[in-house]
PDB file of N, CA and C in Angstrom:
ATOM      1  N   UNK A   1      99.796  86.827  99.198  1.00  0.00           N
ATOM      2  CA  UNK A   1     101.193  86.984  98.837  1.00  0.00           C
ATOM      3  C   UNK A   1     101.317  87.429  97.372  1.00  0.00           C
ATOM      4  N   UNK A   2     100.600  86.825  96.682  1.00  0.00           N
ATOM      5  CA  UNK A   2     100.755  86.905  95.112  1.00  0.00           C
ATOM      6  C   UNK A   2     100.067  88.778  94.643  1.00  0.00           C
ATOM      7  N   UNK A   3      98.730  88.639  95.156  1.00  0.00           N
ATOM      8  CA  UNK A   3      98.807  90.272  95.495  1.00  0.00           C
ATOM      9  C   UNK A   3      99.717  91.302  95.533  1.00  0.00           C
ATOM     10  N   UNK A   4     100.600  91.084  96.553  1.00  0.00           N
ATOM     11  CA  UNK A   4     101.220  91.936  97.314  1.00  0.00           C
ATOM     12  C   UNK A   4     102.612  91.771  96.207  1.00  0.00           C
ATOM     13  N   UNK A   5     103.096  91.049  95.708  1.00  0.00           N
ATOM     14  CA  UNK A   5     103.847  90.869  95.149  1.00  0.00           C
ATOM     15  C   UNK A   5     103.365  91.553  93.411  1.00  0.00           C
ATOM     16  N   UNK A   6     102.217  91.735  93.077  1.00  0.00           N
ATOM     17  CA  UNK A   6     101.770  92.182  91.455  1.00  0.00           C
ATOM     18  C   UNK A   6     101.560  93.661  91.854  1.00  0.00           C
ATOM     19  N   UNK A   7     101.612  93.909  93.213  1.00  0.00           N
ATOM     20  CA  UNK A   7     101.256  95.755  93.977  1.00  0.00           C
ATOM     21  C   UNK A   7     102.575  95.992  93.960  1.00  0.00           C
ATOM     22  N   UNK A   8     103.714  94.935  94.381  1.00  0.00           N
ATOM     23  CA  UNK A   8     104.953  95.709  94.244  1.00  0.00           C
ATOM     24  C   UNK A   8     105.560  95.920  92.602  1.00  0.00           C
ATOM     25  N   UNK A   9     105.180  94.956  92.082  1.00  0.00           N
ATOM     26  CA  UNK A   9     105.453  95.278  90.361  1.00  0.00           C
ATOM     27  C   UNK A   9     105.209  96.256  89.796  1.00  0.00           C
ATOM     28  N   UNK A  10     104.389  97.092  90.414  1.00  0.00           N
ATOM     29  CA  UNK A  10     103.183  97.918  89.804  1.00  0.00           C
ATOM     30  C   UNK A  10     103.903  99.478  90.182  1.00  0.00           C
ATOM     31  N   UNK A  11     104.311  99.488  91.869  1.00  0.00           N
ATOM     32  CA  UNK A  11     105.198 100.265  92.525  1.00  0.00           C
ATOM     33  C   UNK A  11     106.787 100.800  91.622  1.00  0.00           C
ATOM     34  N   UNK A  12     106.999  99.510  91.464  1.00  0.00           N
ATOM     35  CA  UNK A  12     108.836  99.129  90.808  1.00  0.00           C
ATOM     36  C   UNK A  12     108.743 100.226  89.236  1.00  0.00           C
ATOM     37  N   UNK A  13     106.785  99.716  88.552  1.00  0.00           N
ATOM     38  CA  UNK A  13     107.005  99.675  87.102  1.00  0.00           C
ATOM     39  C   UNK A  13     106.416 101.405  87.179  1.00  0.00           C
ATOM     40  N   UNK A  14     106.672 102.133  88.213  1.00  0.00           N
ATOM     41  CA  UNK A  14     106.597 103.522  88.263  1.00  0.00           C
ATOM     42  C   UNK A  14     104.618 103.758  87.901  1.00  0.00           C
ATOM     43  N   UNK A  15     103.971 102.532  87.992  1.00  0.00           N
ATOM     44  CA  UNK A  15     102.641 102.906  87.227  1.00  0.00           C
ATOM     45  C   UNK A  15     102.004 103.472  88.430  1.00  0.00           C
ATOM     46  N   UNK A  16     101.288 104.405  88.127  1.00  0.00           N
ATOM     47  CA  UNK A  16     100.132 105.309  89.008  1.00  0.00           C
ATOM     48  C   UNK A  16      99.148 104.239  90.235  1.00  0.00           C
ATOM     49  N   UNK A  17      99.472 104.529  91.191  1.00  0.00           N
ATOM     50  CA  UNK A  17      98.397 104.059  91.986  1.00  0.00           C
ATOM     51  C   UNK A  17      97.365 104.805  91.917  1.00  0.00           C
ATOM     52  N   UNK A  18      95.553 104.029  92.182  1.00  0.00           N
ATOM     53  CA  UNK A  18      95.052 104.555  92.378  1.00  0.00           C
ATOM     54  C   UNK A  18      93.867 103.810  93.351  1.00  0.00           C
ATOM     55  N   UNK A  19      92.797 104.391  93.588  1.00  0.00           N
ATOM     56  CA  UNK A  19      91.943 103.733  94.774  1.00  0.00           C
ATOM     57  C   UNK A  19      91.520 102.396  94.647  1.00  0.00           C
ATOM     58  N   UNK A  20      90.981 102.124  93.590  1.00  0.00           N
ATOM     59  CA  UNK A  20      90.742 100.710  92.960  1.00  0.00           C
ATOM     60  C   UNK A  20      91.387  99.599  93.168  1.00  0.00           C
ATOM     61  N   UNK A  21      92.694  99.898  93.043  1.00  0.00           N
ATOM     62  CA  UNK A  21      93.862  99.114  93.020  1.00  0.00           C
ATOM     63  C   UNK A  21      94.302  98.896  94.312  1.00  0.00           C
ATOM     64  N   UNK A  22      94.767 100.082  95.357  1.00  0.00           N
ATOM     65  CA  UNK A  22      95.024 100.153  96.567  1.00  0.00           C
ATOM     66  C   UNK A  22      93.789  99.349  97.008  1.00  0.00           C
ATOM     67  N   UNK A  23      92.339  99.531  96.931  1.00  0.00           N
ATOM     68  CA  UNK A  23      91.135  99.190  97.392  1.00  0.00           C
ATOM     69  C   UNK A  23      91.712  97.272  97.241  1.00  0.00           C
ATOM     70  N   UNK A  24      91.870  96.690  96.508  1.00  0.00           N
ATOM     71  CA  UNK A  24      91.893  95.563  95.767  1.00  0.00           C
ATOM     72  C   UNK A  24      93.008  94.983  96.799  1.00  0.00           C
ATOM     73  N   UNK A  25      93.982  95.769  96.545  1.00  0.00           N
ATOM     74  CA  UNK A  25      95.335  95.190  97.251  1.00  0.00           C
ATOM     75  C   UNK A  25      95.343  94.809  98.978  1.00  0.00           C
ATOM     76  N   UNK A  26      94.351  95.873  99.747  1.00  0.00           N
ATOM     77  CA  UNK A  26      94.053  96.178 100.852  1.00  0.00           C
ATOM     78  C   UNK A  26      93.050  94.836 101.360  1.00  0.00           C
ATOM     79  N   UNK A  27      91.888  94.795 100.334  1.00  0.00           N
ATOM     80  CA  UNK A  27      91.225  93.985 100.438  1.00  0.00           C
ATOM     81  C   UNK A  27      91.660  92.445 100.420  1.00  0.00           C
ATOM     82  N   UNK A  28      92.468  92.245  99.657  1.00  0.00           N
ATOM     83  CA  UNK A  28      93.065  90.806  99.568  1.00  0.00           C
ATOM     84  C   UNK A  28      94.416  90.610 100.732  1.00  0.00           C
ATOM     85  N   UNK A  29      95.111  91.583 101.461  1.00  0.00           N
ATOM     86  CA  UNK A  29      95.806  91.519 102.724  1.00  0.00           C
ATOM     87  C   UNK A  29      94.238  91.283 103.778  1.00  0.00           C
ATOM     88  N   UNK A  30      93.481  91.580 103.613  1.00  0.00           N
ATOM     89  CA  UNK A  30      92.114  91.088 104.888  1.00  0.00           C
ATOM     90  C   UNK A  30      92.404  89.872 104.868  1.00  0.00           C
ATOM     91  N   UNK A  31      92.090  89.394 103.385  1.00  0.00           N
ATOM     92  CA  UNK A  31      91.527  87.705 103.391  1.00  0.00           C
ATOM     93  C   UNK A  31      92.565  87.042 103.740  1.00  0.00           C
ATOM     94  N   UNK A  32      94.010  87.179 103.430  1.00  0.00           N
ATOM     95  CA  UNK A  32      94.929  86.646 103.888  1.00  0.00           C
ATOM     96  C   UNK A  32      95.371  86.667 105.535  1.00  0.00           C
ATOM     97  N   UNK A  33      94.784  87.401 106.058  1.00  0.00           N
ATOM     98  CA  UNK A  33      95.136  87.740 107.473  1.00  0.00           C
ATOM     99  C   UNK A  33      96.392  88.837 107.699  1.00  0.00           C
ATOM    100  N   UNK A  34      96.931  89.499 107.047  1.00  0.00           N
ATOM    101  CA  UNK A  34      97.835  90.228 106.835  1.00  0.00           C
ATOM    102  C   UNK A  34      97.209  91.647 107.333  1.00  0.00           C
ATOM    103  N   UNK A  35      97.056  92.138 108.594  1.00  0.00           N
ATOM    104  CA  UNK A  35      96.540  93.084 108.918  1.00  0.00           C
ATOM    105  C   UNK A  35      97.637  93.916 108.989  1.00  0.00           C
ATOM    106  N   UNK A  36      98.789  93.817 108.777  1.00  0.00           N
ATOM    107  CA  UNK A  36      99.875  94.845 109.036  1.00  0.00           C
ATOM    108  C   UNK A  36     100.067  95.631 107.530  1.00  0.00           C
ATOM    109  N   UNK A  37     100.546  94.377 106.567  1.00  0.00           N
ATOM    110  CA  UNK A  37     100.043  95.053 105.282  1.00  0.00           C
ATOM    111  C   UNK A  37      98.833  95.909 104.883  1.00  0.00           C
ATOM    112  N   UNK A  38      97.810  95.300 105.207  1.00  0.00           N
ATOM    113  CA  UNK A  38      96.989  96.272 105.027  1.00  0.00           C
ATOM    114  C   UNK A  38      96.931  97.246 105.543  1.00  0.00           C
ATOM    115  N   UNK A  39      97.160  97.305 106.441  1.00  0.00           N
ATOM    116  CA  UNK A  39      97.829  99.100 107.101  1.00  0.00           C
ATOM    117  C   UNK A  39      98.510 100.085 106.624  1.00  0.00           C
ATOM    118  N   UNK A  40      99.890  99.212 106.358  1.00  0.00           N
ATOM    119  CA  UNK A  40     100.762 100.041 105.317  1.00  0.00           C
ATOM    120  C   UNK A  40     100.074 100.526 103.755  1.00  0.00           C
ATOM    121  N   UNK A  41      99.622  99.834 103.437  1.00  0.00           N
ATOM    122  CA  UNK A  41      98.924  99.654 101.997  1.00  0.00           C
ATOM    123  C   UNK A  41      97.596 101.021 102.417  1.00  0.00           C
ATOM    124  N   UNK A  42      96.923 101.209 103.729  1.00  0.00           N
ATOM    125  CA  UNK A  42      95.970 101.991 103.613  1.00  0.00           C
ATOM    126  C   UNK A  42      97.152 103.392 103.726  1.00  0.00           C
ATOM    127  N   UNK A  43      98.635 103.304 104.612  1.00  0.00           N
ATOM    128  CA  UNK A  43      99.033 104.522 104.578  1.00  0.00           C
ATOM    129  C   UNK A  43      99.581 105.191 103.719  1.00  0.00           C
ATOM    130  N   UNK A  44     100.377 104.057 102.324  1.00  0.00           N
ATOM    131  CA  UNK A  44     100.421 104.635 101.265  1.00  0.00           C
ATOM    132  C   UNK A  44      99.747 105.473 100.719  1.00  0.00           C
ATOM    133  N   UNK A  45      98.079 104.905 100.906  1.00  0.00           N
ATOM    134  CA  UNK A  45      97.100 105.691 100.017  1.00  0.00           C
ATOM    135  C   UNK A  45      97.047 106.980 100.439  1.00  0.00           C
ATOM    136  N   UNK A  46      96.944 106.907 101.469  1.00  0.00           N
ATOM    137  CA  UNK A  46      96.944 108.834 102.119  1.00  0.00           C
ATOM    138  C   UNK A  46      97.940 108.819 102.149  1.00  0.00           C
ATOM    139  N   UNK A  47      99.427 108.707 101.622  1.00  0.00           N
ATOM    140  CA  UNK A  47     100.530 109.957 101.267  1.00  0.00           C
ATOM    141  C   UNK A  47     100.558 109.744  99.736  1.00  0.00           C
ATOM    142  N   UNK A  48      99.893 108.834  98.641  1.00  0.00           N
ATOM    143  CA  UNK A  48      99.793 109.042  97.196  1.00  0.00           C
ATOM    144  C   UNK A  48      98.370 109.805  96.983  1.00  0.00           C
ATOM    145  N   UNK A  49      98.202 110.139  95.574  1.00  0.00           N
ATOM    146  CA  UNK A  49      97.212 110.681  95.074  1.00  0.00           C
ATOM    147  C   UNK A  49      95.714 110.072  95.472  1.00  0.00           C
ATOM    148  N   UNK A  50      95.680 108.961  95.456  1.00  0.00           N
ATOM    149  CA  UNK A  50      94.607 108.022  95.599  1.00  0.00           C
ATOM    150  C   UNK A  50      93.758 108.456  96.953  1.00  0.00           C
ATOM    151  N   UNK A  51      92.898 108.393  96.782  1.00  0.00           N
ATOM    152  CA  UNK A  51      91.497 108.859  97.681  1.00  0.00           C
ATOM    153  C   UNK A  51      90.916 107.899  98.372  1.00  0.00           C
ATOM    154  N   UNK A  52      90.964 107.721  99.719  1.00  0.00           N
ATOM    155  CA  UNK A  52      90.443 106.903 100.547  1.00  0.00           C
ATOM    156  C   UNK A  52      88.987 106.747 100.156  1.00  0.00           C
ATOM    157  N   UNK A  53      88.321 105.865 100.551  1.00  0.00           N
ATOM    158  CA  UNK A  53      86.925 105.833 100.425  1.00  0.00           C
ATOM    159  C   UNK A  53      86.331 105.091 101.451  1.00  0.00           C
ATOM    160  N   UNK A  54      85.284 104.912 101.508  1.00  0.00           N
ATOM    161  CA  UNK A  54      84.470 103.510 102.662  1.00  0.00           C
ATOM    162  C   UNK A  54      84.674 102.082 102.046  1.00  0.00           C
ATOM    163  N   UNK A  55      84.536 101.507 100.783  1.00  0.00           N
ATOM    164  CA  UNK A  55      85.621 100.478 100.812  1.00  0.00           C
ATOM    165  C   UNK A  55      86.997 100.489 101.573  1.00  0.00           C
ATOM    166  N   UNK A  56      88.227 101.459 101.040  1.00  0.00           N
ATOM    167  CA  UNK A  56      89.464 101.003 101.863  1.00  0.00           C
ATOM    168  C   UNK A  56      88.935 101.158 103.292  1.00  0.00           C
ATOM    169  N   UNK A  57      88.703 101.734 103.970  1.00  0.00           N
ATOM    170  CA  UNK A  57      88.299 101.992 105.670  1.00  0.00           C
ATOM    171  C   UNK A  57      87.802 100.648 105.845  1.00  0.00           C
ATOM    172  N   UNK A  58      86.469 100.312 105.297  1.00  0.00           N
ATOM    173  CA  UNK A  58      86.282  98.841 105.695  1.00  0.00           C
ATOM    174  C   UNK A  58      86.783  97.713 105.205  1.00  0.00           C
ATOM    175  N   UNK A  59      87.893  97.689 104.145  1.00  0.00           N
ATOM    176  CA  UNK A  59      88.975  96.621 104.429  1.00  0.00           C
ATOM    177  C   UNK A  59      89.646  97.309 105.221  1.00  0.00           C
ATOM    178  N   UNK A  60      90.451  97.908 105.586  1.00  0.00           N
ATOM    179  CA  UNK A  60      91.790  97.823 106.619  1.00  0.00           C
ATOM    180  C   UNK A  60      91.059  97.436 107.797  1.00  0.00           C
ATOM    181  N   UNK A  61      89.657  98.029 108.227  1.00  0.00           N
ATOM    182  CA  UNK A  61      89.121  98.109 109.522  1.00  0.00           C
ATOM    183  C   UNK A  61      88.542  96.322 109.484  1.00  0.00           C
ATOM    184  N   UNK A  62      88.147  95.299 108.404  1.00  0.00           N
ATOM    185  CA  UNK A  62      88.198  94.057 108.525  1.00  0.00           C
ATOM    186  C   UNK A  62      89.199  93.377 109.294  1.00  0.00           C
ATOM    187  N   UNK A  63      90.585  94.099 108.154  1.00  0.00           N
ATOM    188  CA  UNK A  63      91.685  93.291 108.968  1.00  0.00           C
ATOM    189  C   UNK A  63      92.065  93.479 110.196  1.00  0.00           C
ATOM    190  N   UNK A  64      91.588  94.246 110.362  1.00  0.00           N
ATOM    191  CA  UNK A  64      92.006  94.554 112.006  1.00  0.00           C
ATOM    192  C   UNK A  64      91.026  93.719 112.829  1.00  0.00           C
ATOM    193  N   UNK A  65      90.091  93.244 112.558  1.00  0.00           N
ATOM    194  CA  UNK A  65      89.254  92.270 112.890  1.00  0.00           C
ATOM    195  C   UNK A  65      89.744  90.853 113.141  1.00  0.00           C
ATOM    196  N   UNK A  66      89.757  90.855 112.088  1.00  0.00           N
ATOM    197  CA  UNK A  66      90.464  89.674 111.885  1.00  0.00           C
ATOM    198  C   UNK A  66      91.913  89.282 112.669  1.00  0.00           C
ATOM    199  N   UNK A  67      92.392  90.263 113.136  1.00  0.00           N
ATOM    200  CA  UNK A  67      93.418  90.234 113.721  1.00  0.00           C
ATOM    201  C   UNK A  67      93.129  90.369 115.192  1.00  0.00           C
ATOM    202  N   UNK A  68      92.342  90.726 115.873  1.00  0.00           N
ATOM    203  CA  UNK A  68      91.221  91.285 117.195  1.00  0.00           C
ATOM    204  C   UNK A  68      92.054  92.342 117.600  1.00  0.00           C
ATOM    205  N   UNK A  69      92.810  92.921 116.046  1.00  0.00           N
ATOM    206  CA  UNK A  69      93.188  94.552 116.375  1.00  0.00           C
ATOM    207  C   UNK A  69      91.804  95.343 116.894  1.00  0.00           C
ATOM    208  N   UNK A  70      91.396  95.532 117.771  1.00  0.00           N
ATOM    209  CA  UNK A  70      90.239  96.697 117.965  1.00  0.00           C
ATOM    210  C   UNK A  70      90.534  97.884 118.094  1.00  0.00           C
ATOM    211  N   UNK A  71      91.948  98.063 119.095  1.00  0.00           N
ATOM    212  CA  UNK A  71      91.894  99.644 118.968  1.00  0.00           C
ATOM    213  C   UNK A  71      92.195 100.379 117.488  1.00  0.00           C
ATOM    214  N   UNK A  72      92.827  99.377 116.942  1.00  0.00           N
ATOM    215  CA  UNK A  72      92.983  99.930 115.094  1.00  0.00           C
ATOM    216  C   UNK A  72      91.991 100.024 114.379  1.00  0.00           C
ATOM    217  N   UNK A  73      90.373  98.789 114.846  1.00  0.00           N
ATOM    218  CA  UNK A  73      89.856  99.233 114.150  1.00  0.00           C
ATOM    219  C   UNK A  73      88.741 100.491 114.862  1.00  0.00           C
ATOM    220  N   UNK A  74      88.947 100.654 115.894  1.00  0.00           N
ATOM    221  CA  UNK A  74      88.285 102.001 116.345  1.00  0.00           C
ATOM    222  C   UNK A  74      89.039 103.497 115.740  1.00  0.00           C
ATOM    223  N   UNK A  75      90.428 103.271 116.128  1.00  0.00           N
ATOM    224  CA  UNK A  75      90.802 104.506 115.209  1.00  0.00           C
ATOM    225  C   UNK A  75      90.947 104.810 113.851  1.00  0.00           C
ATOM    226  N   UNK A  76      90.492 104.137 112.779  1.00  0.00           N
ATOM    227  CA  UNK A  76      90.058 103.997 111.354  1.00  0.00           C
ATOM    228  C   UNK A  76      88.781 104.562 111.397  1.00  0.00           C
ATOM    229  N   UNK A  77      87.921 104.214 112.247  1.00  0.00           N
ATOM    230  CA  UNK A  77      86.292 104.560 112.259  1.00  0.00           C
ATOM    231  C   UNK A  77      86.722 105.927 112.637  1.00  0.00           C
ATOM    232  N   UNK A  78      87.186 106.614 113.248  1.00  0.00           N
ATOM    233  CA  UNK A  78      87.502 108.201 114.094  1.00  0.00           C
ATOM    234  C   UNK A  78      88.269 108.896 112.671  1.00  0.00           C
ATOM    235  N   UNK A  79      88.985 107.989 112.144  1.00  0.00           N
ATOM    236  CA  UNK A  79      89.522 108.963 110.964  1.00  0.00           C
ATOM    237  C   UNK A  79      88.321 108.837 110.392  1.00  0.00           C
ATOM    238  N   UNK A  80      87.645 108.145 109.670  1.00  0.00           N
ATOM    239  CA  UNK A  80      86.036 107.908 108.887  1.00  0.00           C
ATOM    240  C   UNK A  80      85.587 109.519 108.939  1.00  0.00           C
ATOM    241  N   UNK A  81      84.926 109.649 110.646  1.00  0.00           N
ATOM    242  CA  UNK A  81      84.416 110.581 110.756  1.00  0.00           C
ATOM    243  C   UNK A  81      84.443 112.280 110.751  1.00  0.00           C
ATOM    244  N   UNK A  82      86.093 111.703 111.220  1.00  0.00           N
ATOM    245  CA  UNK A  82      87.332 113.029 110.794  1.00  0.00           C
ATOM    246  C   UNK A  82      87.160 113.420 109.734  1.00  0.00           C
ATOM    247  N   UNK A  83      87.368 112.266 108.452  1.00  0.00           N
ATOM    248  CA  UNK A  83      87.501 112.839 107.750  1.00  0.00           C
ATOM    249  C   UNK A  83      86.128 112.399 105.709  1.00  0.00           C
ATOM    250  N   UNK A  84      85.218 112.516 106.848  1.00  0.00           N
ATOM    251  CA  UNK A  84      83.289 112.711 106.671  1.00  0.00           C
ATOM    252  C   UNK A  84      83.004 111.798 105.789  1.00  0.00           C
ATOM    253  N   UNK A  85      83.984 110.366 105.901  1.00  0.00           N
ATOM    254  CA  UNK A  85      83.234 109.244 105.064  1.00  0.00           C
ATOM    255  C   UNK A  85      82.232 108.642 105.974  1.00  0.00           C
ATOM    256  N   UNK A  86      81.019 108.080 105.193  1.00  0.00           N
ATOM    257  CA  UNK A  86      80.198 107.931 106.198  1.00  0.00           C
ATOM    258  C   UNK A  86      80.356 106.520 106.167  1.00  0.00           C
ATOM    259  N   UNK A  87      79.819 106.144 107.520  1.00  0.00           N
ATOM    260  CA  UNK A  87      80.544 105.042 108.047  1.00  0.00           C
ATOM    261  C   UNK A  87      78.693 104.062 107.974  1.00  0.00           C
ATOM    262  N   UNK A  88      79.151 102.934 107.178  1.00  0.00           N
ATOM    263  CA  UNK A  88      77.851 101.775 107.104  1.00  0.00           C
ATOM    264  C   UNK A  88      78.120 100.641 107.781  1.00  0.00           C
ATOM    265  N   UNK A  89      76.843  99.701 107.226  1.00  0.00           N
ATOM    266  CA  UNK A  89      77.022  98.519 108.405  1.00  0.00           C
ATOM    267  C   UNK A  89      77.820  97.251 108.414  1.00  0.00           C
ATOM    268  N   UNK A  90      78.480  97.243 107.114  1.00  0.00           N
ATOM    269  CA  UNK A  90      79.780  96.839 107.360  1.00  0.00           C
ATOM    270  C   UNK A  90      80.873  97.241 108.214  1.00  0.00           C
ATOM    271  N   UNK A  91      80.787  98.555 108.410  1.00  0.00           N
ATOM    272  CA  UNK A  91      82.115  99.729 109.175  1.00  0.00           C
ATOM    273  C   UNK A  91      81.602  98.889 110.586  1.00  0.00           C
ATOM    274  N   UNK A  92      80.461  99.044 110.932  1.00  0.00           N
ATOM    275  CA  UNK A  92      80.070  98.903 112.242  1.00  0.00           C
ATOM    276  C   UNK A  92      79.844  97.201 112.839  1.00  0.00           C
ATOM    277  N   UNK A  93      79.875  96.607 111.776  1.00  0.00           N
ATOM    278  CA  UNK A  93      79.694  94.589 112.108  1.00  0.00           C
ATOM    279  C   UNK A  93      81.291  94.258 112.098  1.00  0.00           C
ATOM    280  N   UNK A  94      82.124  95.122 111.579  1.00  0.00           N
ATOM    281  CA  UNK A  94      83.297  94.743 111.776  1.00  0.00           C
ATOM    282  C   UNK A  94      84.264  95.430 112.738  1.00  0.00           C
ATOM    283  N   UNK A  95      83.943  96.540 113.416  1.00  0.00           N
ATOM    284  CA  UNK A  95      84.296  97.126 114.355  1.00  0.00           C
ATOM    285  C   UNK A  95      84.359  96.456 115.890  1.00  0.00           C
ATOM    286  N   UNK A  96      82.651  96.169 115.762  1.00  0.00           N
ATOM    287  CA  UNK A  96      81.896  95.216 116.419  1.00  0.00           C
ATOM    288  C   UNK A  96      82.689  93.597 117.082  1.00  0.00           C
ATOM    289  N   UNK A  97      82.580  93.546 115.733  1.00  0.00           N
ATOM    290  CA  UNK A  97      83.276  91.522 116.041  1.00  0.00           C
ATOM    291  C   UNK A  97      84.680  91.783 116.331  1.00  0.00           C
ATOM    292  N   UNK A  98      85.622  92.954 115.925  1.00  0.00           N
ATOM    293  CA  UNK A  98      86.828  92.819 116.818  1.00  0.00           C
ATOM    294  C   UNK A  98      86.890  93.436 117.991  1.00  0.00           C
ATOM    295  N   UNK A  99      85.971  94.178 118.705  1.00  0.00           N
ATOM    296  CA  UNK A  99      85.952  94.697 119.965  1.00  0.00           C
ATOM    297  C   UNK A  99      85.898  93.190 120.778  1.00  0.00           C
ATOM    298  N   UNK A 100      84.771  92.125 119.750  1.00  0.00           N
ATOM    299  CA  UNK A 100      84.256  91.050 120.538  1.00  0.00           C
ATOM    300  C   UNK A 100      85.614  90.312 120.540  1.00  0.00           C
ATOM    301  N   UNK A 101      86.048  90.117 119.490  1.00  0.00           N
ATOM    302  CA  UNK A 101      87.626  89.121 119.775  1.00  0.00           C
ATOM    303  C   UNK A 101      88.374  89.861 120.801  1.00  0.00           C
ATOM    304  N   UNK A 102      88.667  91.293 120.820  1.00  0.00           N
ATOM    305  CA  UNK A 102      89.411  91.505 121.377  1.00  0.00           C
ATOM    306  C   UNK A 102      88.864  91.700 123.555  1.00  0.00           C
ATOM    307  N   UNK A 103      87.510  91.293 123.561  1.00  0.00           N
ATOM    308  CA  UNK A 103      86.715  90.874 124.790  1.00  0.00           C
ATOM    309  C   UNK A 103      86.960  92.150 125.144  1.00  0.00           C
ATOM    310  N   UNK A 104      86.722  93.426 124.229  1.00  0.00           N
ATOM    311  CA  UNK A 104      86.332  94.426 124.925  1.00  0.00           C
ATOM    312  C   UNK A 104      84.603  95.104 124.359  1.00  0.00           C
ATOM    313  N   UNK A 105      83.751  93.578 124.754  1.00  0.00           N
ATOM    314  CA  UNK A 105      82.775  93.861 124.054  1.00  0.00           C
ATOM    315  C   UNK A 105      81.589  94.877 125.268  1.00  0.00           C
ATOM    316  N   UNK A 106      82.384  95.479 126.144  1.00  0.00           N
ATOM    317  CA  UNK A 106      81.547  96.381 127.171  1.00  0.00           C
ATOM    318  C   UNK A 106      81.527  97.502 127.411  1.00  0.00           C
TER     319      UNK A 106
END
């Protein structure tokens, strides 16, 4: 919450987003369980300047884990490849364990 609330300050105070920050913000909606935020927070980044990377992909694609979002986190991995971040074994242990929550582990 407190996150999300120093990301909107940041928004309000006109200051530059950038990957780091989005990366940070994204990452701390995982730990909280906030997989929706982190969604929004990854779609900001692709319509601001800020550059996706394999950190943000594997937080948003955590939270979706965490959430036993699987088909979200399968289509994060398809943008990955779309768009030629290469995908490690974090991308793939967390893809993994929400296919398993979501018991589409076949």
């Amino acid at each position: 919450e407190k996150a999300l609330q120093l990301f909107n300050m940041m928004v309000e105070g006109k200051l530059a987003l950038d990957t780091v920050t989005l990366n940070a913000t994204i990452s701390a909606c995982e730990k909280a369980s906030r997989w929706e935020n982190a969604i929004q927070l990854f779609s900001v980044m692709e319509a601001s300047r800020a550059k996706s990377n394999r950190i943000s992909f594997n937080a948003v694609i955590s939270a979706c884990e965490k959430a036993s979002k699987w088909q979200a986190a399968l289509q994060f991995i398809s943008e990955m490849t779309h768009n030629k971040v290469e995908l490690g074994r974090i991308t793939f242990n967390a893809a993994i364990s929400a296919c398993a929550k979501g018991s589409k582990w076949r």
